[in-house]
Structure formats: C-alpha cells, structure tokens
N, C-alpha and C. Protein backbone atom coordinates (compact mmCIF):
# COMPACT_ATOMS: atom_id res chain seq x y z
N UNK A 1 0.84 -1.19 0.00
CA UNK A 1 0.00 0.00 0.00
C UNK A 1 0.88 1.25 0.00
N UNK A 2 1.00 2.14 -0.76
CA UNK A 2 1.59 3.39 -0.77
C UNK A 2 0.86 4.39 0.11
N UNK A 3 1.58 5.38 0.61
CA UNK A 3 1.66 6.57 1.64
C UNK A 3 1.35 7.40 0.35
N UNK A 4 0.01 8.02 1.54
CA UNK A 4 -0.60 9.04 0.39
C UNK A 4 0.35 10.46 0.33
N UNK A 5 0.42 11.15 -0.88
CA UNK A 5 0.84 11.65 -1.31
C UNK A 5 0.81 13.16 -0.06
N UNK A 6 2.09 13.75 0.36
CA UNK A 6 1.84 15.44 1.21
C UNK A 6 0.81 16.16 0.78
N UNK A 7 0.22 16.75 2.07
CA UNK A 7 -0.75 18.01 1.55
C UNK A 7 -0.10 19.40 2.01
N UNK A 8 0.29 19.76 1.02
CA UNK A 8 1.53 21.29 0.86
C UNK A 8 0.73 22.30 1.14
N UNK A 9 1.35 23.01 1.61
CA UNK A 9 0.94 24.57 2.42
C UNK A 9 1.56 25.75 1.99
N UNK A 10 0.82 26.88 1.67
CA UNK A 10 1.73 27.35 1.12
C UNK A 10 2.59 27.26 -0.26
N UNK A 11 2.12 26.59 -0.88
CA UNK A 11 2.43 25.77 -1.56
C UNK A 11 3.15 26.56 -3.46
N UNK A 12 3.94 26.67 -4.52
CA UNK A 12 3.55 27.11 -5.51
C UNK A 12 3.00 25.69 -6.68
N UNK A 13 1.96 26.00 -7.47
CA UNK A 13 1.90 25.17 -8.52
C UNK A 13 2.93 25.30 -10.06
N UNK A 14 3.46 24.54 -10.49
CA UNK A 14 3.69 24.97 -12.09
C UNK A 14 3.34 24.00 -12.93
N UNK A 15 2.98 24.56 -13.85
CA UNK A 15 1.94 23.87 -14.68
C UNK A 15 2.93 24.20 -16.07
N UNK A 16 3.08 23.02 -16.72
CA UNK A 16 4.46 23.01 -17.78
C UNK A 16 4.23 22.44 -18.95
N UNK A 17 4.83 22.01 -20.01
CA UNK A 17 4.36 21.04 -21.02
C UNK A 17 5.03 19.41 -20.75
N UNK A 18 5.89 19.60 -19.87
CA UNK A 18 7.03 18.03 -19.93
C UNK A 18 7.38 18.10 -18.25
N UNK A 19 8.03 16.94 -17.78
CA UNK A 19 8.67 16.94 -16.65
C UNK A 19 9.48 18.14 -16.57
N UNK A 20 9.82 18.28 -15.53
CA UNK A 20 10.91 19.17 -14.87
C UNK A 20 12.15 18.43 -14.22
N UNK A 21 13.18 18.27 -14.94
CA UNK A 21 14.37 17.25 -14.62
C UNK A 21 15.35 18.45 -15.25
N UNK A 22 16.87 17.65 -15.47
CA UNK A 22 18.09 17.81 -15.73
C UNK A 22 18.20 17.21 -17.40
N UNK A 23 16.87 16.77 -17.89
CA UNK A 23 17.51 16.15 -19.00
C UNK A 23 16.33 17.35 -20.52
N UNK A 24 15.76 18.39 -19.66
CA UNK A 24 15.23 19.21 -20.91
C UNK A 24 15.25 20.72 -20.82
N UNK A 25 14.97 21.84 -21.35
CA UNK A 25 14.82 22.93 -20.46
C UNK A 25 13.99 22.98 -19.75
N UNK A 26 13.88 21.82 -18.83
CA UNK A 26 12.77 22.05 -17.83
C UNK A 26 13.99 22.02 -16.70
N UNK A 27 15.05 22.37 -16.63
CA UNK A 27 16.32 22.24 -15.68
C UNK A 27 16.66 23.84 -15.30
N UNK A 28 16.11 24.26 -16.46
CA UNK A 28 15.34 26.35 -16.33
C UNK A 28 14.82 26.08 -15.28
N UNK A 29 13.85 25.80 -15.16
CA UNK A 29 12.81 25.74 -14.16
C UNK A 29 12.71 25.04 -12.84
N UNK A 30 13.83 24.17 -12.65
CA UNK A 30 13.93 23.65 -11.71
C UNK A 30 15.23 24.35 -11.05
N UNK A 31 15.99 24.97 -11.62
CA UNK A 31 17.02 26.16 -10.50
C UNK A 31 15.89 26.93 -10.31
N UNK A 32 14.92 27.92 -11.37
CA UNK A 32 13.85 29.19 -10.88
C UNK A 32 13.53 28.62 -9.44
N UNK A 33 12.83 27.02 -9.27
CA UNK A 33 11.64 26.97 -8.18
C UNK A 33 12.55 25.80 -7.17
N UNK A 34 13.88 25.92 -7.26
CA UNK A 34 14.89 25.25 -6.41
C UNK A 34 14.27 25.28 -5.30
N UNK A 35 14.22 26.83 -4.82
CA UNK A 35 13.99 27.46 -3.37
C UNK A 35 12.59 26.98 -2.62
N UNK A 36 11.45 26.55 -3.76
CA UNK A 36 10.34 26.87 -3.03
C UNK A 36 10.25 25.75 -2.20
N UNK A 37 9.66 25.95 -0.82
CA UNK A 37 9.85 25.10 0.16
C UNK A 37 8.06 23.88 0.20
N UNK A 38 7.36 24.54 -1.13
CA UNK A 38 6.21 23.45 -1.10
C UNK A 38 6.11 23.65 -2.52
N UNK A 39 5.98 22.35 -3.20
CA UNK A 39 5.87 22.61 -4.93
C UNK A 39 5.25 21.47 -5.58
N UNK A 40 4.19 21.78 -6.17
CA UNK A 40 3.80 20.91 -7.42
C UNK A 40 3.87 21.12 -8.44
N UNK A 41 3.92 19.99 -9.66
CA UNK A 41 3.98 20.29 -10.93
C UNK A 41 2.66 19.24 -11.52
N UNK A 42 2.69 19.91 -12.41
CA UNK A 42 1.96 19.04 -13.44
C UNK A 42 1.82 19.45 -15.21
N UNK A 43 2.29 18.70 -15.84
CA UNK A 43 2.74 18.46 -16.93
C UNK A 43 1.90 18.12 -17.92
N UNK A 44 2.04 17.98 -19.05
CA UNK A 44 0.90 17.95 -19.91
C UNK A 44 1.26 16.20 -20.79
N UNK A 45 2.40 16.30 -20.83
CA UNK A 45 3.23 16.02 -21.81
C UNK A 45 4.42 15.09 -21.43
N UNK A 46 4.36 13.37 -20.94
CA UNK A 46 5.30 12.75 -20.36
C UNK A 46 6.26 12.24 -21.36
N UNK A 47 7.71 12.47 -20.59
CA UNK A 47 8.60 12.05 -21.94
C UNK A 47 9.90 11.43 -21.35
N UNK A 48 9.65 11.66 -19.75
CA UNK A 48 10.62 10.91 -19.00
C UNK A 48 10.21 9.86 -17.81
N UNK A 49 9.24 9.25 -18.23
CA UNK A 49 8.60 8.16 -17.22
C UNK A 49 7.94 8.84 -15.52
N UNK A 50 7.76 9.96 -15.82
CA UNK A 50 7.19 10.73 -14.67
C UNK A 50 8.35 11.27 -13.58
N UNK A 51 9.67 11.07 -14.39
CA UNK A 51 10.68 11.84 -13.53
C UNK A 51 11.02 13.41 -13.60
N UNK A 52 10.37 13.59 -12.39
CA UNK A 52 9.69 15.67 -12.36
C UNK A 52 10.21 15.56 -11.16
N UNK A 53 10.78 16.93 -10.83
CA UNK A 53 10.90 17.65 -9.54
C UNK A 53 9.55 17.56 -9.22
N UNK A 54 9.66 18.31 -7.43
CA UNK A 54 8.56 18.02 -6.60
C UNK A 54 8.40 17.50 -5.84
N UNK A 55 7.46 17.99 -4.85
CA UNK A 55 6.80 17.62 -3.64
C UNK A 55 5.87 16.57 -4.20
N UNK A 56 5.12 16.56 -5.09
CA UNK A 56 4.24 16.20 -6.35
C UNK A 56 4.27 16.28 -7.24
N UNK A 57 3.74 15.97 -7.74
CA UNK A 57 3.94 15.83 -9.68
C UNK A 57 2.97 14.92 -10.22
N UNK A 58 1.98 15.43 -11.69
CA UNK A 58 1.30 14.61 -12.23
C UNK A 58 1.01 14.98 -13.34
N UNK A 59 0.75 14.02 -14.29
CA UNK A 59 0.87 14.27 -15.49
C UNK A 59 -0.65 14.21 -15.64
N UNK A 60 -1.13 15.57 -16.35
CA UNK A 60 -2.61 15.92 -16.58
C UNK A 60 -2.61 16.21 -18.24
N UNK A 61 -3.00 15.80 -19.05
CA UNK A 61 -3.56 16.40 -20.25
C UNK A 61 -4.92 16.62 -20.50
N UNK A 62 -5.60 17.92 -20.91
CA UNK A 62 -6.75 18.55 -20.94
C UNK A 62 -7.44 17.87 -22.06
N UNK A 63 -8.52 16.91 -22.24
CA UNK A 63 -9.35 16.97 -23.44
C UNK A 63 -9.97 17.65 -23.73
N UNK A 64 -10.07 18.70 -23.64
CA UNK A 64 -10.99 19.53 -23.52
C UNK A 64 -10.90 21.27 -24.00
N UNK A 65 -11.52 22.24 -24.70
CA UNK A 65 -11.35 23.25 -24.42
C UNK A 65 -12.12 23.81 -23.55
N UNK A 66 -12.74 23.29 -22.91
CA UNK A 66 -14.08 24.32 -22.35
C UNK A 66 -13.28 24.62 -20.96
N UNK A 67 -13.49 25.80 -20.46
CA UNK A 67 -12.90 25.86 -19.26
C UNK A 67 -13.35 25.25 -18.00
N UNK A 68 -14.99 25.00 -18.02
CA UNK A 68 -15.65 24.37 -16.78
C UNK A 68 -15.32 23.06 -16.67
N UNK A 69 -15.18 21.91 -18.33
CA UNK A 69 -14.41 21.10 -18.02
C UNK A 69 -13.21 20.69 -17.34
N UNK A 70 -12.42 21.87 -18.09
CA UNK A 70 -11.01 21.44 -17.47
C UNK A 70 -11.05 22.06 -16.11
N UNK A 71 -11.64 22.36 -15.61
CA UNK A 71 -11.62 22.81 -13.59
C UNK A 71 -12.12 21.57 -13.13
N UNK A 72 -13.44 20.99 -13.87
CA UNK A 72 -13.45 19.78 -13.10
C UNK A 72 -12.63 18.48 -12.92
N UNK A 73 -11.83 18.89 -14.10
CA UNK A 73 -10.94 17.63 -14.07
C UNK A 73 -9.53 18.00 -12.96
N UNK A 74 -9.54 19.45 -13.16
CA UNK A 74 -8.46 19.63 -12.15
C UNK A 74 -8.81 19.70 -10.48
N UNK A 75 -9.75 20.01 -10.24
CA UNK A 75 -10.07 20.12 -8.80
C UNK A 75 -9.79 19.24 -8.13
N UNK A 76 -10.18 18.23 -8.53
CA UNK A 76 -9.50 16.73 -7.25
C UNK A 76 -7.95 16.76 -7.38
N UNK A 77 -7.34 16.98 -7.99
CA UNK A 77 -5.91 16.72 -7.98
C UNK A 77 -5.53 18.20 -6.60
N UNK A 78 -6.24 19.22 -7.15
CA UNK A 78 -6.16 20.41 -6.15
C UNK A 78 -6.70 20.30 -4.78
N UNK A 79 -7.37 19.46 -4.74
CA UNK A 79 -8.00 19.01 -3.28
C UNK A 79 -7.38 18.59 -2.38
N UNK A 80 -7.24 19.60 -1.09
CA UNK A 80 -6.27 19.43 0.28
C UNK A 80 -5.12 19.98 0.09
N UNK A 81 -4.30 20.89 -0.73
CA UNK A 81 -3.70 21.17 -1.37
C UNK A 81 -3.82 23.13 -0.86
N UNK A 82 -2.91 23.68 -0.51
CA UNK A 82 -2.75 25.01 -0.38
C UNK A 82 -1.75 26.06 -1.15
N UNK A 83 -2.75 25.91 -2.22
CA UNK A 83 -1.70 26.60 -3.22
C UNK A 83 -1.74 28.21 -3.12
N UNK A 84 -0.67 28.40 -3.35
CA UNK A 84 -0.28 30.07 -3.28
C UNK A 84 0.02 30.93 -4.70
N UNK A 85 0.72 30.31 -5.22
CA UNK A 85 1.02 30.87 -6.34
C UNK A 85 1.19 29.94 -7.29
N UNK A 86 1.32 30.04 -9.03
CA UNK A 86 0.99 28.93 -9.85
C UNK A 86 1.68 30.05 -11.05
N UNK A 87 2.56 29.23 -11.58
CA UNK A 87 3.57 29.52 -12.24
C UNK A 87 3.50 28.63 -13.63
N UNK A 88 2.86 29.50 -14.68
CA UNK A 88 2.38 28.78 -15.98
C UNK A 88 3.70 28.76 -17.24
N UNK A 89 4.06 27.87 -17.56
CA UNK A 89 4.97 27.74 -18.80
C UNK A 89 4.63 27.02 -19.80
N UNK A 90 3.56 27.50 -20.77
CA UNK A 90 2.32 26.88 -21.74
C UNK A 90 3.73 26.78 -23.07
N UNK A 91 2.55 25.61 -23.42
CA UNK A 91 2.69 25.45 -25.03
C UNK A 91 1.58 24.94 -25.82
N UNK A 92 0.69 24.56 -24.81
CA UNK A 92 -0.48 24.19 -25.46
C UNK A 92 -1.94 24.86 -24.38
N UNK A 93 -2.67 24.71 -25.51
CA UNK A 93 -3.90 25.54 -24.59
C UNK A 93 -4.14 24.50 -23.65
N UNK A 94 -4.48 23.18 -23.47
CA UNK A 94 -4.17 22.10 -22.56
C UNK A 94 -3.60 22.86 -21.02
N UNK A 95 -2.63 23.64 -21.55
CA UNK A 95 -1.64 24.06 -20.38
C UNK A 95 -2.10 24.99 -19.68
N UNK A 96 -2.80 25.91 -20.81
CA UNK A 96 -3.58 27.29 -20.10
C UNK A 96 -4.81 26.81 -19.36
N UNK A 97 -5.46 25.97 -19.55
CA UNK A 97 -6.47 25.84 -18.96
C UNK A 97 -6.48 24.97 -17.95
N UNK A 98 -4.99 24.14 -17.58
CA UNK A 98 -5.38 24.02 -16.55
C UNK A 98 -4.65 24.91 -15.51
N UNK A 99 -3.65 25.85 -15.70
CA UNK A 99 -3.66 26.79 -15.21
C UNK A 99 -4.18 27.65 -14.89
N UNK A 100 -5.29 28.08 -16.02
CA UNK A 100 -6.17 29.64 -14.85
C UNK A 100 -7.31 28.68 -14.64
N UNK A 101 -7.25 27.48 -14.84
CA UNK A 101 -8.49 27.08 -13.93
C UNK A 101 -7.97 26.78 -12.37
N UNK A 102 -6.84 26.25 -12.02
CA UNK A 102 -6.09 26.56 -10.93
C UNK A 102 -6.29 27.41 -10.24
N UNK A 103 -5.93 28.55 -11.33
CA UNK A 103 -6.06 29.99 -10.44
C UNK A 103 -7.22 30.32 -10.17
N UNK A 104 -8.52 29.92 -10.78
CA UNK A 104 -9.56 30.31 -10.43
C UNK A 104 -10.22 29.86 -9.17
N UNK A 105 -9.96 28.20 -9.09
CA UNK A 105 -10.60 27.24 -8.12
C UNK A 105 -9.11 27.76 -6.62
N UNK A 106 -8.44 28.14 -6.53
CA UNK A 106 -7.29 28.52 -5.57
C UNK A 106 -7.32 30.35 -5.37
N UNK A 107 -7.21 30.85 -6.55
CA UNK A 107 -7.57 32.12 -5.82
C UNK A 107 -6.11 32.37 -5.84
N UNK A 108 -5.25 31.54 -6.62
CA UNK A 108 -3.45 32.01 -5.97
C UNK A 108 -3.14 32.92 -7.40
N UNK A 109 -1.86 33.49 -6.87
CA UNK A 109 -1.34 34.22 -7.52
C UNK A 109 -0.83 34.03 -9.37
N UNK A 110 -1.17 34.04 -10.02
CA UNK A 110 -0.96 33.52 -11.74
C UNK A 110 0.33 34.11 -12.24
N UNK A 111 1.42 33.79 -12.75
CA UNK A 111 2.28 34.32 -13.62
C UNK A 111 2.73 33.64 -14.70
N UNK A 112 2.84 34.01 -15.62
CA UNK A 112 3.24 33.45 -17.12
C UNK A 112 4.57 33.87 -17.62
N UNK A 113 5.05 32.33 -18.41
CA UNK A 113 6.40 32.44 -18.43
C UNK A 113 6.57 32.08 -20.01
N UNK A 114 6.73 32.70 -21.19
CA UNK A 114 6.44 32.43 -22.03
C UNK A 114 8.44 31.86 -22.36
N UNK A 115 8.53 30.77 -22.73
CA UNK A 115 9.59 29.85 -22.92
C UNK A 115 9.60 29.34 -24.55
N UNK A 116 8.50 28.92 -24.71
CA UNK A 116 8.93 28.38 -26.53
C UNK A 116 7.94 28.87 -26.59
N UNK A 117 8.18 29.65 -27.97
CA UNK A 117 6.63 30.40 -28.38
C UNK A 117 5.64 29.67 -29.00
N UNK A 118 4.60 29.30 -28.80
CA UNK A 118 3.53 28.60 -29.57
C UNK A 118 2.15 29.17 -29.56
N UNK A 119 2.22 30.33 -30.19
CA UNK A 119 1.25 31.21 -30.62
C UNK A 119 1.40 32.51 -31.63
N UNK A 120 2.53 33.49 -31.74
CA UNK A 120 2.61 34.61 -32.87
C UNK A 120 2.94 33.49 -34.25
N UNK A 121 4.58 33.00 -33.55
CA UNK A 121 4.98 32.36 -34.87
C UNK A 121 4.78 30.52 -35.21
N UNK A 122 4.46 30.19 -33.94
CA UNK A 122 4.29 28.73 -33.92
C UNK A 122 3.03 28.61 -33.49
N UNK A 123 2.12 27.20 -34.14
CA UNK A 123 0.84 26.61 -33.43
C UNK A 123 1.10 26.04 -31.95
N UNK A 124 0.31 25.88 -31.35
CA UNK A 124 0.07 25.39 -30.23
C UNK A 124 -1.45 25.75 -29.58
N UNK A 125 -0.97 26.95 -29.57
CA UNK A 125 -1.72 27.94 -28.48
C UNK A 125 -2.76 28.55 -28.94
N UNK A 126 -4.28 29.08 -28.68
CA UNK A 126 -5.37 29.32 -29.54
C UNK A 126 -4.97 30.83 -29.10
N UNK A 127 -5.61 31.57 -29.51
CA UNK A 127 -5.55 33.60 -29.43
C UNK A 127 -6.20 33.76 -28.31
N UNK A 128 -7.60 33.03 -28.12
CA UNK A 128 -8.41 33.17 -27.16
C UNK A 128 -7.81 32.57 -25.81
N UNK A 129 -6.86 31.75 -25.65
CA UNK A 129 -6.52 30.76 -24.83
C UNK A 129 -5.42 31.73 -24.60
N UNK A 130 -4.73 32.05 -25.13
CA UNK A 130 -3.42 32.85 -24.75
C UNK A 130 -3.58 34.12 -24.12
N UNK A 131 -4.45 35.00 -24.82
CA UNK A 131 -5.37 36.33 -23.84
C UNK A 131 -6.06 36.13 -23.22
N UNK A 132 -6.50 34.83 -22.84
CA UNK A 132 -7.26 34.62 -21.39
C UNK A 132 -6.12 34.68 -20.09
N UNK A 133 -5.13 33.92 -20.77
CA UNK A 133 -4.19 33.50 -19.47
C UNK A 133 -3.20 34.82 -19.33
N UNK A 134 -2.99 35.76 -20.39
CA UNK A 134 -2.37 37.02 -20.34
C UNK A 134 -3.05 37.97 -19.29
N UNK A 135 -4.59 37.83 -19.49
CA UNK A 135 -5.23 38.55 -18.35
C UNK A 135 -5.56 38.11 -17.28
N UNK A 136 -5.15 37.02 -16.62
CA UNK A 136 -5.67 36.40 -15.53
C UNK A 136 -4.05 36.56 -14.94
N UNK A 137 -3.30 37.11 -15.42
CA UNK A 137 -1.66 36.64 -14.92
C UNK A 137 -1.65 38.12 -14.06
N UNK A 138 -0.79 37.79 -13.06
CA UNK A 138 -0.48 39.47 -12.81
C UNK A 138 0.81 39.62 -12.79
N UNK A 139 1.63 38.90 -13.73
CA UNK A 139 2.73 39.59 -14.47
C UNK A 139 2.81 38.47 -15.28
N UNK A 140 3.89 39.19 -16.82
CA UNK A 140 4.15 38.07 -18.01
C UNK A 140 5.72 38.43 -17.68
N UNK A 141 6.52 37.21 -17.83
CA UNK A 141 7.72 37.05 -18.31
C UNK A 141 7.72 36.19 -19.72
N UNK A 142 9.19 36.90 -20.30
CA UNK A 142 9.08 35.93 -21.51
C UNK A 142 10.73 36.00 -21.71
N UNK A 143 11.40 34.65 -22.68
CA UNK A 143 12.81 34.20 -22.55
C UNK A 143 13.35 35.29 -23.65
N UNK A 144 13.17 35.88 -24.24
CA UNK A 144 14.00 36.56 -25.00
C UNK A 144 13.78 38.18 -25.33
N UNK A 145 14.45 39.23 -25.70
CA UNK A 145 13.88 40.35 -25.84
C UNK A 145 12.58 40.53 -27.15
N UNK A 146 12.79 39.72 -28.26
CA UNK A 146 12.29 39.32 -29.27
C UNK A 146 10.65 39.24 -28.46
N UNK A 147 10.66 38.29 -27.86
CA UNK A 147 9.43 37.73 -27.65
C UNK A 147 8.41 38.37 -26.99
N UNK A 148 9.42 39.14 -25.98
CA UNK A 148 8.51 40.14 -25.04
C UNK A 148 7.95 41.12 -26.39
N UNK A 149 8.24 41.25 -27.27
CA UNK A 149 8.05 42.61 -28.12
C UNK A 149 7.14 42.02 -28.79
N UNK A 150 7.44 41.44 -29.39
CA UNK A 150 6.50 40.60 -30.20
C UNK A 150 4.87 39.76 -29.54
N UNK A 151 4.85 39.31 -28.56
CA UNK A 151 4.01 39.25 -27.44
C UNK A 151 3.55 40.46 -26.78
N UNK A 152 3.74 41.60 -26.99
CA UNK A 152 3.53 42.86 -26.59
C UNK A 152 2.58 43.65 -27.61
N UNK A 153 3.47 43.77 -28.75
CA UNK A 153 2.38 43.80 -29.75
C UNK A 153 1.43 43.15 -30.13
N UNK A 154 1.29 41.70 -29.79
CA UNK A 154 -0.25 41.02 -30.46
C UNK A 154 -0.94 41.53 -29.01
N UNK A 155 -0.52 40.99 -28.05
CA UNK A 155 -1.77 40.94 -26.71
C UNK A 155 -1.95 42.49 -26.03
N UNK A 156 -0.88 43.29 -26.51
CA UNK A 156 -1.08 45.21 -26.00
C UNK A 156 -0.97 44.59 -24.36
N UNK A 157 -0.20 43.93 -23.60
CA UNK A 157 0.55 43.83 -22.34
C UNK A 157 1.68 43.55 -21.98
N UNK A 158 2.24 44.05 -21.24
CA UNK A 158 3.84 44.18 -21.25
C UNK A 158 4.39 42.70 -21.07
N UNK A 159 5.43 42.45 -21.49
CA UNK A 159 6.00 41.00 -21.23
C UNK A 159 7.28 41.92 -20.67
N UNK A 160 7.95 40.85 -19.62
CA UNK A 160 9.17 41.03 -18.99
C UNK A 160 10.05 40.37 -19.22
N UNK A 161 11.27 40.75 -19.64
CA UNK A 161 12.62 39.68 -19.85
C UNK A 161 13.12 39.17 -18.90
N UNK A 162 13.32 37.52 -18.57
CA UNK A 162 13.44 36.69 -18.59
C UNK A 162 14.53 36.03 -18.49
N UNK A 163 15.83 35.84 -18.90
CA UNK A 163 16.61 35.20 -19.74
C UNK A 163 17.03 33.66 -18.97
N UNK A 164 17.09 32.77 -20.01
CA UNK A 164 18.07 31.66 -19.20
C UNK A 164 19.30 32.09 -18.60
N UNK A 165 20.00 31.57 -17.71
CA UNK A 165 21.09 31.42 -16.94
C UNK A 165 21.45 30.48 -16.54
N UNK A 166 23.05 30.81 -16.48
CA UNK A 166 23.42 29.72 -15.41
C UNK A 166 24.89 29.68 -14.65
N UNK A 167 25.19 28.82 -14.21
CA UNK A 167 26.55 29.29 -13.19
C UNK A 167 27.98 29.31 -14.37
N UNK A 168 28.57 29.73 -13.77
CA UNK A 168 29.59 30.54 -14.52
C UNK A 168 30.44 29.07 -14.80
N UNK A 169 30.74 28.07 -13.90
CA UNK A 169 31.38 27.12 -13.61
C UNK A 169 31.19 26.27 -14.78
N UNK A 170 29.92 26.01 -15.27
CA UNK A 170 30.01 25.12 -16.30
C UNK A 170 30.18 25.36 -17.49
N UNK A 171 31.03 26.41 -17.81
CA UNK A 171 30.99 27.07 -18.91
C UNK A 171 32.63 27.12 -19.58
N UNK A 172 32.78 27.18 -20.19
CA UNK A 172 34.61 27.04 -20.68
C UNK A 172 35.00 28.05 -20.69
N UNK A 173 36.04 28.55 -19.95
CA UNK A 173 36.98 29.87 -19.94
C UNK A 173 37.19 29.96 -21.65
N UNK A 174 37.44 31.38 -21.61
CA UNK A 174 37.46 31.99 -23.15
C UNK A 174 39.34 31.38 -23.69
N UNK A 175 39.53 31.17 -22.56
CA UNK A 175 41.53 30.87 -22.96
C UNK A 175 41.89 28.86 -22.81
N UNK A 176 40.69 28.53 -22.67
CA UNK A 176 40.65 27.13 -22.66
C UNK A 176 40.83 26.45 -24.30
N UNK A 177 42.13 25.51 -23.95
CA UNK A 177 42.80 25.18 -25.23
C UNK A 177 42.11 23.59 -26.03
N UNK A 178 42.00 24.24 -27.50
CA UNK A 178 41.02 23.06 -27.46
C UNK A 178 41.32 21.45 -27.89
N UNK A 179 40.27 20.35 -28.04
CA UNK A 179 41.02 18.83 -27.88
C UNK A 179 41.85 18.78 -29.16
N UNK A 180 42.22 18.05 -28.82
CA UNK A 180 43.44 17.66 -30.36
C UNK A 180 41.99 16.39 -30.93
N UNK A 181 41.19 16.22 -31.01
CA UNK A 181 40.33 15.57 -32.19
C UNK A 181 40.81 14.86 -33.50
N UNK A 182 40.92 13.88 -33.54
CA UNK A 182 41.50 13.37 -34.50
C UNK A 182 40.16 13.95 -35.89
N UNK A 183 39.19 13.69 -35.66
CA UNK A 183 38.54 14.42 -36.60
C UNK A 183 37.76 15.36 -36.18
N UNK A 184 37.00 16.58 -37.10
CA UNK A 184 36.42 17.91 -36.24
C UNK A 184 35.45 17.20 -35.76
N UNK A 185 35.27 17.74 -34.76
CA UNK A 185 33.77 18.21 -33.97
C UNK A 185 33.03 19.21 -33.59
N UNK A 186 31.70 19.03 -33.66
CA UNK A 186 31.24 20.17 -33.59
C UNK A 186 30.11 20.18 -32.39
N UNK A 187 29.76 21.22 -31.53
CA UNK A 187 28.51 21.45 -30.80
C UNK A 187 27.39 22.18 -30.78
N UNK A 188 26.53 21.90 -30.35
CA UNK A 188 24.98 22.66 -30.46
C UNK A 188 25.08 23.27 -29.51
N UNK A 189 24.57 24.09 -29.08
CA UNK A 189 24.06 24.94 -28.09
C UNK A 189 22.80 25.60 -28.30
N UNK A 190 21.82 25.01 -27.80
CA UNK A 190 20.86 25.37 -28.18
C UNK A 190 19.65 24.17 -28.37
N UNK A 191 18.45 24.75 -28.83
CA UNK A 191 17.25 23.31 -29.17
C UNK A 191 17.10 22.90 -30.57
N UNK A 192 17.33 21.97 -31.13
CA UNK A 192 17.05 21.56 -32.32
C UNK A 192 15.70 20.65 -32.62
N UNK A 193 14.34 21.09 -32.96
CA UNK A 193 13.35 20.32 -32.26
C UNK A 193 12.93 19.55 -33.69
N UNK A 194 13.54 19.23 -34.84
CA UNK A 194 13.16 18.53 -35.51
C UNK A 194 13.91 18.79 -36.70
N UNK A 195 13.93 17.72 -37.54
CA UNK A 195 14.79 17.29 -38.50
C UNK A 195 15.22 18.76 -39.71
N UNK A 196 14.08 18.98 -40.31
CA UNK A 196 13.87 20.21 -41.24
C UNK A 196 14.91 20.98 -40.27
N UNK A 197 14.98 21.67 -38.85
CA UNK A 197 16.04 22.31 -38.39
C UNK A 197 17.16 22.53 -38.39
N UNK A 198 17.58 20.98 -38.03
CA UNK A 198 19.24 20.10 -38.24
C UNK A 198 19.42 20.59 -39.97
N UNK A 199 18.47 20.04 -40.59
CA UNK A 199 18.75 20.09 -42.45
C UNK A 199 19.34 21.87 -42.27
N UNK A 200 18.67 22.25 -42.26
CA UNK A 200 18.86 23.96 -41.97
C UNK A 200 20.35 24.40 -41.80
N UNK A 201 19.93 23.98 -39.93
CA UNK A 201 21.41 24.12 -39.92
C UNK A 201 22.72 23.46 -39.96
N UNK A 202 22.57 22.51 -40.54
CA UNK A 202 23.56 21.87 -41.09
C UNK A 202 24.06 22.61 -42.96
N UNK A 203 23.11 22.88 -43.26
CA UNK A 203 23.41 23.28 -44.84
C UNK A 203 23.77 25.04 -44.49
N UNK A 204 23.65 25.78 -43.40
CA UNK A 204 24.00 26.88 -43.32
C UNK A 204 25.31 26.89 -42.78
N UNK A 205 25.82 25.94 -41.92
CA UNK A 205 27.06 26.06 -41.66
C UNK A 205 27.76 25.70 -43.03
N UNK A 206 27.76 24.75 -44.14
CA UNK A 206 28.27 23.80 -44.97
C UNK A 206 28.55 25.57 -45.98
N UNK A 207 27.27 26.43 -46.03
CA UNK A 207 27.71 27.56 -46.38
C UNK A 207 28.54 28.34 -46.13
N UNK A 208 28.79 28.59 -45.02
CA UNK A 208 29.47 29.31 -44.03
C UNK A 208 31.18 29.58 -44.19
C-alpha cells in the first residue's frame, strides 16, 4: 500500500508542457523553483517516465477546451492542497487551462512564463486561450527580448525579460585550449526540435 501523497501549504503550482528534470529545459525551471519550500507540478506532456521535480507531480492532459471542463478535471488533484502561487509555462492551450483554472478554483497568484513560443509564430496555443491566461496573470515574463516585443504587440501587455542562466562554472573559460580531435567536432548549443532544423542548420554552416 503506498503513503498518500503530502498536503503542501503554502504551496507554488507549475503547470508546464514536460517533466521538470536535468535532461530538458525544464532544468530552467527547476534552479527558478529550487527554493520553493512546497511545490507541485503538473505536466501535460510525459517524456521521461514521470521523472519531475517536486513535492508532487502529475501528469494531466486537458481533453478539452471548455474551461468548466477542465476545472473539473483539475479540482481533485487540487484538493487538500494550499496553493499560493501557480507559475504557468504553456505550449499548449491544454496548459492554459489548466492553469487559470487553478487559479480560479485557488484564488493564488498567476504568472506566465512564455519559454517556446507557440502562438505569434508557432501553433500550439489558440488567441483566445493565450489572452485569457495574459489577463488572468499578474505579471508576463518571456525568454527573449524578441518575444517580449513581439508578445507585446499582439496581446497590447507588457512581457518582462526573462533570460536563461546559469553558473559561470560550467561554462569554458574563453583561454581554454582546445582537444586535439582526431577528426572535427562540432557542438549545439541550443534546441534543435526537428529534422527540417538540423537540415537547416547543417546546410547553413556547410555555407558558411
């Protein structure tokens, strides 16, 4: 028989598209909410066998657009549960809704973290679904200066920059000498989320 799951106090929610581990940029997000001393997640989107930071963690996907649906599906998971604040990093309307339905059924604090865009230039996200959760937030962050601007102009509300970070330590001094490689190599830095990309940039370096 398993030990039922803590009932957190105080608590923040984040509501994401994937786990929150070391193995996606969900490792952003797990230095941001290092500190918080009560935390749930819930994810839309499993891709590492349910290995998420957390006090809790559960993987929820919305069938649904309607918003009264998706509160009812979220409320029992929210039940006994003292959430304070709820920290949204959408990519799918799935994500928004069960976030400001969160916020609605809790009453906690909403902020939006716009991370991969999936709404000006990418699908994901519906217009209506994205300016719902823009106005229910009481602040927007977003990862790049680009985005805040661009997210500024469609929704007319300020987005705040954002940026990834990270410790200085894992990073290679600028005077660090490099391997002797018997043949070149090369590194990414950065997300490559599908093939057409790699083709891209692989034939732009080959230019280069």
């Amino acid at each position: 028989m398993q030990p039922e799951p803590p009932r957190l106090r105080d608590a923040t929610l984040c509501v994401t598209r994937v786990e929150i581990n070391n193995r996606t940029g969900g490792v952003i997000l797990a230095q941001i909410l290092a500190g918080e001393p009560a935390l749930a997640v819930i994810y839309s989107l499993q891709l590492f066998g349910g290995d998420c930071a957390g006090d809790i963690s559960l993987h929820l996907r919305q069938r649904t657009d309607d918003s009264a649906e998706a509160a009812a599906s979220i409320a029992p998971v929210l039940e006994g549960h003292e959430i304070s604040r709820i920290l949204c990093v959408p990519q799918t309307t799935g994500d928004v809704l069960s976030a400001t339905a969160a916020a609605e059924l809790t009453g906690a604090t909403l902020v939006t973290y716009v991370m991969d865009d999936c709404n000006v230039f990418n699908a994901g996200i519906s217009d209506a679904g994205m300016r719902r959760l823009i106005e229910r937030s009481a602040v927007c962050f977003a990862v790049s200066p680009l985005l805040c601007e661009v997210y500024e102009q469609k929704f007319g509300e300020p987005f705040w920059l954002l940026p990834p970070v990270n410790e200085s330590r894992l990073f290679a001094p600028p005077d660090l000498e490099p391997p002797a490689n018997r043949e070149p190599r090369g590194v990414i830095i950065g997300n490559v989320w599908s093939r057409d990309v790699l083709a891209d940039l692989r034939s732009t370096i080959r230019q280069s």
